[in-house]
Protein backbone atom coordinates (compact mmCIF):
# COMPACT_ATOMS: atom_id res chain seq x y z
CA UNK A 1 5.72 -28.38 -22.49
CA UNK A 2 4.56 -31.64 -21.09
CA UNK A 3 5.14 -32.65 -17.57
CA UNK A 4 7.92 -35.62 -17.72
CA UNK A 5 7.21 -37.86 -15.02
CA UNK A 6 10.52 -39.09 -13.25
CA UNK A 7 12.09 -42.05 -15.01
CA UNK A 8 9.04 -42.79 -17.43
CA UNK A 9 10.07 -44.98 -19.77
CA UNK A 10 10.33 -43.71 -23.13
CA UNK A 11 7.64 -43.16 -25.89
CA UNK A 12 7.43 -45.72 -28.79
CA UNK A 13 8.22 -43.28 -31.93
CA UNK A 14 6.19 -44.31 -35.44
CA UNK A 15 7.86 -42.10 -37.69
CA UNK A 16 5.40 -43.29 -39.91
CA UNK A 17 2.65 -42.15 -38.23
CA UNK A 18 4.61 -38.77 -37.71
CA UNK A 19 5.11 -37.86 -41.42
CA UNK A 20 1.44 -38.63 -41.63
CA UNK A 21 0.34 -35.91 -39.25
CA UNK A 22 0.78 -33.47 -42.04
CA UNK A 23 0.27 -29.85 -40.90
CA UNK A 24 0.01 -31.01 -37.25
CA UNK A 25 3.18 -30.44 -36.61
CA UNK A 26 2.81 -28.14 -33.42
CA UNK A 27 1.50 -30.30 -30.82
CA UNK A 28 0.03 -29.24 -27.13
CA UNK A 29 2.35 -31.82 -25.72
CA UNK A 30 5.92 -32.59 -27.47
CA UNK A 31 6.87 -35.64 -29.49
CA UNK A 32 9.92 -36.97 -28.11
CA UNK A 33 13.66 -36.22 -27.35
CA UNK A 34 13.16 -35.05 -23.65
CA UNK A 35 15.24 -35.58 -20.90
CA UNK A 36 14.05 -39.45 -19.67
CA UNK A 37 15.03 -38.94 -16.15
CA UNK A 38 14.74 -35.71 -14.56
CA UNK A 39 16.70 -34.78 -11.72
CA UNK A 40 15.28 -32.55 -8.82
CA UNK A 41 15.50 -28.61 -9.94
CA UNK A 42 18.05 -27.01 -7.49
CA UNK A 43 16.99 -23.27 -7.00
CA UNK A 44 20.18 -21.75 -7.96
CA UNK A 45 19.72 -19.68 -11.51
CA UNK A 46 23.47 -19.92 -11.84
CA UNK A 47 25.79 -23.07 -11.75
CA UNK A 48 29.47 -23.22 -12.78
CA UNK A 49 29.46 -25.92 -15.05
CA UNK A 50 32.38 -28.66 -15.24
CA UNK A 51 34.20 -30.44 -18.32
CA UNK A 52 34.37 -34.07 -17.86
CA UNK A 53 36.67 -36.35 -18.65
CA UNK A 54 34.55 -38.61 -21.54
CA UNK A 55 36.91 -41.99 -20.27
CA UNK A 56 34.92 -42.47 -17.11
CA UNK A 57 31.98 -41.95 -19.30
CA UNK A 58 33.28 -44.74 -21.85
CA UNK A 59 34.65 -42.16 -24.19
CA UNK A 60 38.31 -40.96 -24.92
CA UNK A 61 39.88 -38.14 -23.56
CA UNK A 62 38.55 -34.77 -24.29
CA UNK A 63 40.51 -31.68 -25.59
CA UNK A 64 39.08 -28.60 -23.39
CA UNK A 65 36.68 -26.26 -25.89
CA UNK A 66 38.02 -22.57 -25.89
CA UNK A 67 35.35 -20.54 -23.34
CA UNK A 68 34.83 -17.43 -25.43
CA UNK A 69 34.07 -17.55 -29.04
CA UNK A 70 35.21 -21.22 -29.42
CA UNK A 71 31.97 -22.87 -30.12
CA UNK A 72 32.42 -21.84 -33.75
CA UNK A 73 32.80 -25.56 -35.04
CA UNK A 74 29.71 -27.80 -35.28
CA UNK A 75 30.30 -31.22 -34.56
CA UNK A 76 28.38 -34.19 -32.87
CA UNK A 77 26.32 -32.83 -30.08
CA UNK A 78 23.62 -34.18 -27.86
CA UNK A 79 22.58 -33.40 -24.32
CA UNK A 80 21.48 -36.45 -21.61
CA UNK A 81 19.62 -35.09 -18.37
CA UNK A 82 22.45 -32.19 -16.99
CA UNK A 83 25.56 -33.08 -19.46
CA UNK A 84 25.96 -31.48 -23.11
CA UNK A 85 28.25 -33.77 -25.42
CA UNK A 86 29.87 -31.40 -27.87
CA UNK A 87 32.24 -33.82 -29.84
CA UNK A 88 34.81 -35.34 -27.31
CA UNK A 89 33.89 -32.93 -24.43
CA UNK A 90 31.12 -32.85 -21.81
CA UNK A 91 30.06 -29.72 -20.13
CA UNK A 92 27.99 -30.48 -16.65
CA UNK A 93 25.74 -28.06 -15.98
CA UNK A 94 23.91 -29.34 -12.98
CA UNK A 95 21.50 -28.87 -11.87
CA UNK A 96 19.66 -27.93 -15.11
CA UNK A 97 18.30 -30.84 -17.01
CA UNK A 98 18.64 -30.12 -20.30
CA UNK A 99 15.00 -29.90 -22.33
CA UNK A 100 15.85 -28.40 -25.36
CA UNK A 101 19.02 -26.73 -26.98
CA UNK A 102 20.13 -24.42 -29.42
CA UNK A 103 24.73 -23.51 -30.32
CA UNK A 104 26.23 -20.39 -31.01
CA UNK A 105 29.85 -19.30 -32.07
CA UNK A 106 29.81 -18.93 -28.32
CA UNK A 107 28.25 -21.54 -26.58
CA UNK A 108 24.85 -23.38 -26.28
CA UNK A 109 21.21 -22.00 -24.90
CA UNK A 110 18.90 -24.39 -23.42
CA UNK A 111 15.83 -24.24 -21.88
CA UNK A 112 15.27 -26.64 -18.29
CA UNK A 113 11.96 -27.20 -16.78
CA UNK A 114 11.00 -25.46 -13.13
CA UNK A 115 7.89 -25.48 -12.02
CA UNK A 116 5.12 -23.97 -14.52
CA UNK A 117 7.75 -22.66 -17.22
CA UNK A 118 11.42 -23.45 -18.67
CA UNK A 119 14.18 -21.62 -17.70
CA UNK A 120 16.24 -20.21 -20.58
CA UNK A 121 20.11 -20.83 -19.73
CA UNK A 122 23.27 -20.02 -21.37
CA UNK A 123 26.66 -21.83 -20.59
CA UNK A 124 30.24 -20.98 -22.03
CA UNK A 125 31.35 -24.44 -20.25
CA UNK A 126 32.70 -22.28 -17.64
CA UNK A 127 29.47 -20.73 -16.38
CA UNK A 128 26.30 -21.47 -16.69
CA UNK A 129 23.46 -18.19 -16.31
CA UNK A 130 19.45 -17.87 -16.79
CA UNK A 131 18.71 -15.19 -19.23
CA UNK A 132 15.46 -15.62 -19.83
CA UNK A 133 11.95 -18.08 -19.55
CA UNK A 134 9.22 -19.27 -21.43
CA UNK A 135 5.87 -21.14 -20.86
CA UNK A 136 5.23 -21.47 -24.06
CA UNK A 137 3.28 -25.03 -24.44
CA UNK A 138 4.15 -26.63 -27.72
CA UNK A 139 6.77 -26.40 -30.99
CA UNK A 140 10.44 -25.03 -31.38
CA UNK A 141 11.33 -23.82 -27.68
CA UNK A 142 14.53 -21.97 -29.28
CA UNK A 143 16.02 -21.09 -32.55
CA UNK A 144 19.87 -20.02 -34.03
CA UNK A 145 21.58 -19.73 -37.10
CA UNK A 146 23.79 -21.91 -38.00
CA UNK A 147 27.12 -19.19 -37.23
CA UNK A 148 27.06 -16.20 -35.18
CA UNK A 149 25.43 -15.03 -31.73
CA UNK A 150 22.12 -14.95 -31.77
CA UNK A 151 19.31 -17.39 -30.28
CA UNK A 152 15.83 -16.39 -30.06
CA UNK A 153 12.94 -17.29 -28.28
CA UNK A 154 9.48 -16.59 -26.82
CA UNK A 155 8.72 -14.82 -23.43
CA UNK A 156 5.32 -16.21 -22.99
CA UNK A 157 5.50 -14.93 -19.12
CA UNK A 158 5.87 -11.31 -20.61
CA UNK A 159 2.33 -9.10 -19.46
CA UNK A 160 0.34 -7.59 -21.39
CA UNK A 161 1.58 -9.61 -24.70
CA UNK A 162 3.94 -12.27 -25.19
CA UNK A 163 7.55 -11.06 -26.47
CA UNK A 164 9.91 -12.25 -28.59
CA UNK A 165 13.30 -12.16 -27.78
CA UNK A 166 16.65 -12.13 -29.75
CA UNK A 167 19.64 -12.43 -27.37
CA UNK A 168 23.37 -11.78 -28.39
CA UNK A 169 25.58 -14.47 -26.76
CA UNK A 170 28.58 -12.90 -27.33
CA UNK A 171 27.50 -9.71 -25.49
CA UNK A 172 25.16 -11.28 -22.85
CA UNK A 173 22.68 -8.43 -23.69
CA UNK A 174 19.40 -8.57 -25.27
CA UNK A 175 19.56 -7.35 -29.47
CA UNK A 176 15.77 -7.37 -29.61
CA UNK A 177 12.44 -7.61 -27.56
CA UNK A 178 8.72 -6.88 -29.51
CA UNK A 179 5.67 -7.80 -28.66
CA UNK A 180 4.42 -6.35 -32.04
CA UNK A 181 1.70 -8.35 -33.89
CA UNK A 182 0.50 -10.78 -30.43
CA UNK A 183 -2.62 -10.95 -28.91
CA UNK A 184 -2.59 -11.90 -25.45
CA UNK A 185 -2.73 -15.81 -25.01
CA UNK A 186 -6.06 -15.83 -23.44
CA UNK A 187 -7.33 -14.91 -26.73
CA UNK A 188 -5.42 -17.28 -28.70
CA UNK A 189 -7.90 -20.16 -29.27
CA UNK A 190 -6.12 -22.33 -31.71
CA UNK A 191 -2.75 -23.71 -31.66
CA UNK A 192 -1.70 -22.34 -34.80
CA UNK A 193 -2.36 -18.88 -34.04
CA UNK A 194 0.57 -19.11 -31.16
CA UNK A 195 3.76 -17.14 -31.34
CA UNK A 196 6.98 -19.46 -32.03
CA UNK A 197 10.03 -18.95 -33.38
CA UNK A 198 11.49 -20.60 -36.60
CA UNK A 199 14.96 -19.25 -37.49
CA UNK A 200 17.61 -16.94 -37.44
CA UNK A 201 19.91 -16.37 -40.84
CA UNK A 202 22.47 -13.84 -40.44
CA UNK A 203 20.71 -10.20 -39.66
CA UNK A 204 17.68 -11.40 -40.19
CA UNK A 205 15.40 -13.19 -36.91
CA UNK A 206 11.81 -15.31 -38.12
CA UNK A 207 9.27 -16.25 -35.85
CA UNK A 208 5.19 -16.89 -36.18
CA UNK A 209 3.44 -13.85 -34.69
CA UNK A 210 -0.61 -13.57 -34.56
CA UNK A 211 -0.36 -11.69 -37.91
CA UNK A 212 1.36 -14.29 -39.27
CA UNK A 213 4.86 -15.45 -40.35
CA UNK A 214 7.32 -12.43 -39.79
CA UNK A 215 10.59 -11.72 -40.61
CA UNK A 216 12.75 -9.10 -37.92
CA UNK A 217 15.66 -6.86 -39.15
CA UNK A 218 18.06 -6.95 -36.26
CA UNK A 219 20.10 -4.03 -37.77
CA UNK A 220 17.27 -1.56 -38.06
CA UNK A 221 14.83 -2.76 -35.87
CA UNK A 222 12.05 -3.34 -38.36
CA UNK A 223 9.66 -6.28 -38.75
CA UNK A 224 7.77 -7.19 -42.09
CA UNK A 225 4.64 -9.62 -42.34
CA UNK A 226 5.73 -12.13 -45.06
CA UNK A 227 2.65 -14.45 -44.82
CA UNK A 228 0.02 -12.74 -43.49
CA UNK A 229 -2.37 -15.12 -41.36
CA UNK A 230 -0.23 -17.77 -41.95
CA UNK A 231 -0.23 -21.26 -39.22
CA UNK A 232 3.11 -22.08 -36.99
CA UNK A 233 3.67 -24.95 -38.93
CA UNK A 234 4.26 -22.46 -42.82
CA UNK A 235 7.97 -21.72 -42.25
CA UNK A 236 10.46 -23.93 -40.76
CA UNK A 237 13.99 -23.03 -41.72
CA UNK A 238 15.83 -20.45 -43.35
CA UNK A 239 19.37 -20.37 -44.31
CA UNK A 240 21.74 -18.57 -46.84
CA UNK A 241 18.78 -16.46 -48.03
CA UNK A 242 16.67 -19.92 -48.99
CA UNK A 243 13.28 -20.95 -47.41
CA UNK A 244 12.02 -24.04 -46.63
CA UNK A 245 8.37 -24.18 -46.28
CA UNK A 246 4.96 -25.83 -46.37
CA UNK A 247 3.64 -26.13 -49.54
CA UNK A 248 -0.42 -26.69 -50.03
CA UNK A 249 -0.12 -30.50 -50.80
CA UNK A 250 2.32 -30.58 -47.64
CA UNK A 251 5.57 -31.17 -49.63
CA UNK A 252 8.44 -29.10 -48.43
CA UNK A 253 9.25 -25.86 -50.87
CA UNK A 254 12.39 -24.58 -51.11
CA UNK A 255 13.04 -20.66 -52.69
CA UNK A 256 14.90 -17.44 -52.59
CA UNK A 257 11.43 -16.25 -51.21
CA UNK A 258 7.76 -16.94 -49.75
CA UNK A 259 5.17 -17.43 -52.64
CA UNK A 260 3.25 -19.97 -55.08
CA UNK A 261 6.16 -20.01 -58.00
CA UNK A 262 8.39 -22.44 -56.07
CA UNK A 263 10.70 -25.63 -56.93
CA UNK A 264 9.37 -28.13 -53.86
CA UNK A 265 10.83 -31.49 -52.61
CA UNK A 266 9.14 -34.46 -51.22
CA UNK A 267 8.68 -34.71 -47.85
CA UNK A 268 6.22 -33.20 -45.52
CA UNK A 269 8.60 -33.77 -42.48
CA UNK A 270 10.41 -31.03 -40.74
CA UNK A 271 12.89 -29.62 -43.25
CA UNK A 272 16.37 -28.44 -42.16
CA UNK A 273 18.29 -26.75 -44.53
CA UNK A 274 22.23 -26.60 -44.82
CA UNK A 275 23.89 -23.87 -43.81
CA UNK A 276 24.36 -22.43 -47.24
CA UNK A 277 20.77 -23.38 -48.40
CA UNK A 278 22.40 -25.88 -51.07
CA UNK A 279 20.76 -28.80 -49.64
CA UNK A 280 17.83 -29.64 -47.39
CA UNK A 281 16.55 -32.55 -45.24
CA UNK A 282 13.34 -33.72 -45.00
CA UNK A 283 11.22 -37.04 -44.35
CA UNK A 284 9.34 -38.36 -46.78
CA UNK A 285 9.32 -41.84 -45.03
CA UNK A 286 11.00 -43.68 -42.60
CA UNK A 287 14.49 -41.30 -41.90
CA UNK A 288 16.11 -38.41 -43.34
CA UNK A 289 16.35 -37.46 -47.00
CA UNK A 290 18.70 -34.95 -48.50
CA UNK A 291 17.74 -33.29 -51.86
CA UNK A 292 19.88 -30.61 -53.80
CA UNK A 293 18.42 -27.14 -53.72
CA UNK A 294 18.97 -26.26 -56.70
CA UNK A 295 17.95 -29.18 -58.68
CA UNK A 296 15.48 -31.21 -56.39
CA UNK A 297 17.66 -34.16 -56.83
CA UNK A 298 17.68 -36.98 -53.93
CA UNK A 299 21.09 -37.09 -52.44
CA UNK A 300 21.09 -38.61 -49.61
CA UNK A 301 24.23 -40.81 -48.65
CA UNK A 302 24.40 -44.51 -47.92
CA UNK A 303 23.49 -45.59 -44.12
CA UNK A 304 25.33 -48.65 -44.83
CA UNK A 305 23.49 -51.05 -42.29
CA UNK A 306 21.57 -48.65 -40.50
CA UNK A 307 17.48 -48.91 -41.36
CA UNK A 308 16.19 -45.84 -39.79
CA UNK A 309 18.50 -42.69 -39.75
CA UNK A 310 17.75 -39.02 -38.57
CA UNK A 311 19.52 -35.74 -38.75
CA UNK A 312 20.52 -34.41 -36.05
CA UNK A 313 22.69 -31.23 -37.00
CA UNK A 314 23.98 -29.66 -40.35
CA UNK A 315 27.82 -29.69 -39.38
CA UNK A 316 28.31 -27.72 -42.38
CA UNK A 317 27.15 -27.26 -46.19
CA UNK A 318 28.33 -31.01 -47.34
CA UNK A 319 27.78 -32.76 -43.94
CA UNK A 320 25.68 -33.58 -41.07
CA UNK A 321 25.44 -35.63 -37.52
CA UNK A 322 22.58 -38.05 -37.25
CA UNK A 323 21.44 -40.93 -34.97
CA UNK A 324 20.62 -44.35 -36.58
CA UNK A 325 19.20 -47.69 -35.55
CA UNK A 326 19.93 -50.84 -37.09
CA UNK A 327 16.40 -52.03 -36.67
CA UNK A 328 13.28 -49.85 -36.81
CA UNK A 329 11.97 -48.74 -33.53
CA UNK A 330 13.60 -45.87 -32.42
CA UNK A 331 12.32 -46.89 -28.45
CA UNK A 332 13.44 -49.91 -28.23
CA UNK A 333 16.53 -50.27 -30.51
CA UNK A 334 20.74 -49.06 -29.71
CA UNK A 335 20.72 -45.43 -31.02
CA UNK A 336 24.08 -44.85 -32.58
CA UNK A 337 25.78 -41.71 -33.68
CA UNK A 338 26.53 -41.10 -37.32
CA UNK A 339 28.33 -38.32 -39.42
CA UNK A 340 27.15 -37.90 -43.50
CA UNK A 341 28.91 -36.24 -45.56
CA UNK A 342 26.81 -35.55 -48.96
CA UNK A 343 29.81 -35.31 -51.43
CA UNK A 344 31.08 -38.48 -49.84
CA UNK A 345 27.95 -40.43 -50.84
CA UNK A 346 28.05 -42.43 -47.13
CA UNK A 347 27.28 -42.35 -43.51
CA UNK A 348 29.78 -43.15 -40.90
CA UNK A 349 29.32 -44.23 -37.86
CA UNK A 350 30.91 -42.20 -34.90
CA UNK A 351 29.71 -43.97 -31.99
CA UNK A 352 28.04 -47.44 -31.56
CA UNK A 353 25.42 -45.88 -29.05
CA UNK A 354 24.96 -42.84 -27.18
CA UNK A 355 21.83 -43.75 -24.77
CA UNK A 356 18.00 -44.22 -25.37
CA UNK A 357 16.08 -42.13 -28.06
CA UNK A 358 13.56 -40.67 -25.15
CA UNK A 359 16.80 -39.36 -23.25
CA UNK A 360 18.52 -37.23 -26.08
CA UNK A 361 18.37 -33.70 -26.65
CA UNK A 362 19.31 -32.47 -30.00
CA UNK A 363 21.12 -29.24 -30.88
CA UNK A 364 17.45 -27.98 -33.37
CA UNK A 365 15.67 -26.20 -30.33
CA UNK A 366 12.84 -28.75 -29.29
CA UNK A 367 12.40 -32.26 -30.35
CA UNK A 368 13.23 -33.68 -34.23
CA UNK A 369 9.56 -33.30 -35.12
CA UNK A 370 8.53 -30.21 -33.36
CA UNK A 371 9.95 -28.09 -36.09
């Protein structure tokens, strides 16, 4: 993770010059969406966190979330230095700026910077509690499916090996913690080789190991090699059984499973796939680009006015939150808030502006193009 110097002013984001990085896609110090202003780390580990009311934050009243179990719905959701925006609430969770950020059925995981490392947190919205940390310098901090419990992430701290852990938020205990297939970091000399995690669907947890790309059976315990000596950047996403995946002229391939007979998309930028693995985003140019699974076809809805748009989160199979801008520099342009629905054919806006691009966490577990 890169030091973030208190109140820098934010990067200026080429997307561009992004989607023409290629492969490079895990970088020693993040691209963008990183808490702007960060707030001096109180020692505490544990903070009860408050709901705010969103009309002395310009918003309209919020409706309290449910504290167990009631994160189940996906909806708009962005985090600004120590306050998560989950639709029309806001859970405070001072004094933990928020640097990256994963949901659950139960409630959201982030990771905030102390020191040398990141804190791994977990907050309900009515307590907020460390369970776990990570030094781990570049890519996806954090990764969940799109339903269910789990989050997983790297214990780079761990000694002899770096770890990977799956944690169970519904439990608050620990489902999984190997070390299997790492070398210790000293002897990783290229950033490729790093362990990361990529994804969780259902039972099954995915990460980037020094053997290679692996997928974890939570149920029995077992891990297989799918690509063996494969780079961080291979797999990105996996959902309802479908991966999305580098393929050798960087397009983004899309299958039932890991191998050279594959349907592929265009795009070579960080592919999200819908819940169900019917559709999945990626960023051929300037913005987002939706394409049908199954056929390949571009579907992407209307932004209406909006020249640059980005998802954010897959709300659900058919529709998605994004941020747009009317002109196109993401630094220096109004970020507003968007939700697309695929079926629908159009984007609509949701909110006129929700801060500066360099201030906004997103719910995908490091910044847009660390994945």
């Amino acid at each position: 993770m890169k030091e973030r110097a208190t109140a820098a002013g934010g990067p200026e984001v080429d997307i561009d010059a992004i989607m023409a990085n290629g492969d490079r896609r895990i970088r020693r110090t993040r691209i963008a969406i990183a808490v702007g202003v960060i707030a001096a780390l109180v020692t505490a580990a544990v903070a009860v966190p408050a709901l705010l009311d969103r009309d002395t934050l310009g918003g309209k009243d919020l409706q309290p979330v449910t504290p167990t179990g009631g994160f189940a719905t996906r909806t708009t959701t962005y985090a600004v230095d120590t306050t998560i925006y989950y639709g029309d609430d806001a859970i405070d969770v001072t004094p933990h700026p928020v640097s990256s950020l994963v949901q659950t059925d139960f409630g959201f995981v982030f990771t905030s910077k102390k020191g040398d490392h990141e804190d791994v947190l977990f907050t309900d919205a009515t307590r907020t509690t460390k369970i776990g940390e990570t030094a781990q310098q570049a890519g996806t901090l954090l990764a969940a499916d799109d339903s269910g419990p789990y989050v997983e992430w790297v214990d780079t701290l761990a000694e002899p090996l770096p770890e990977f852990v799956v944690y169970d938020t519904s439990t608050g205990k620990e489902v999984a913690r190997t070390s299997e297939g790492n070398t210790p970091l000293s002897q990783v000399k290229d950033e490729f080789a790093q362990p990361v995690v990529h994804a969780i669907d259902g039972q099954m947890a995915y990460w980037h190991s020094s053997a290679g790309t692996v997928g974890y059976d939570l149920t029995t315990g077992s891990q297989d090699v799918l690509r063996p000596d494969s780079s961080v950047s291979y797999l990105f996403d996996v959902a309802g059984g479908v991966f999305a995946y580098s393929a050798k002229d960087l397009s983004t391939a899309v299958n039932t499973r890991l191998g050279p007979d594959r349907p592929f998309v265009p795009g070579i930028g960080e592919p999200q796939l819908s819940p169900g693995g019917t559709y999945v985003m990626t960023m051929p140019g300037k913005g987002s680009r939706i394409f049908e699974v199954s056929t390949q076809a571009d579907v992407t809805p209307d932004p209406l006015k909006y020249a640059v748009v980005l998802l954010t989160q897959w709300i659900d199979d058919d529709s998605y939150a994004a941020i747009g801008t009317r002109g196109g520099n993401l630094s220096t342009d109004t970020i507003g808030q968007l939700v697309c629905g695929v079926s629908k054919g159009v984007c609509t806006p949701d909110s006129a502006s929700i801060g500066t691009y360099d201030a906004l966490v997103f719910p995908v577990g490091g910044g847009l193009t660390d994945r």
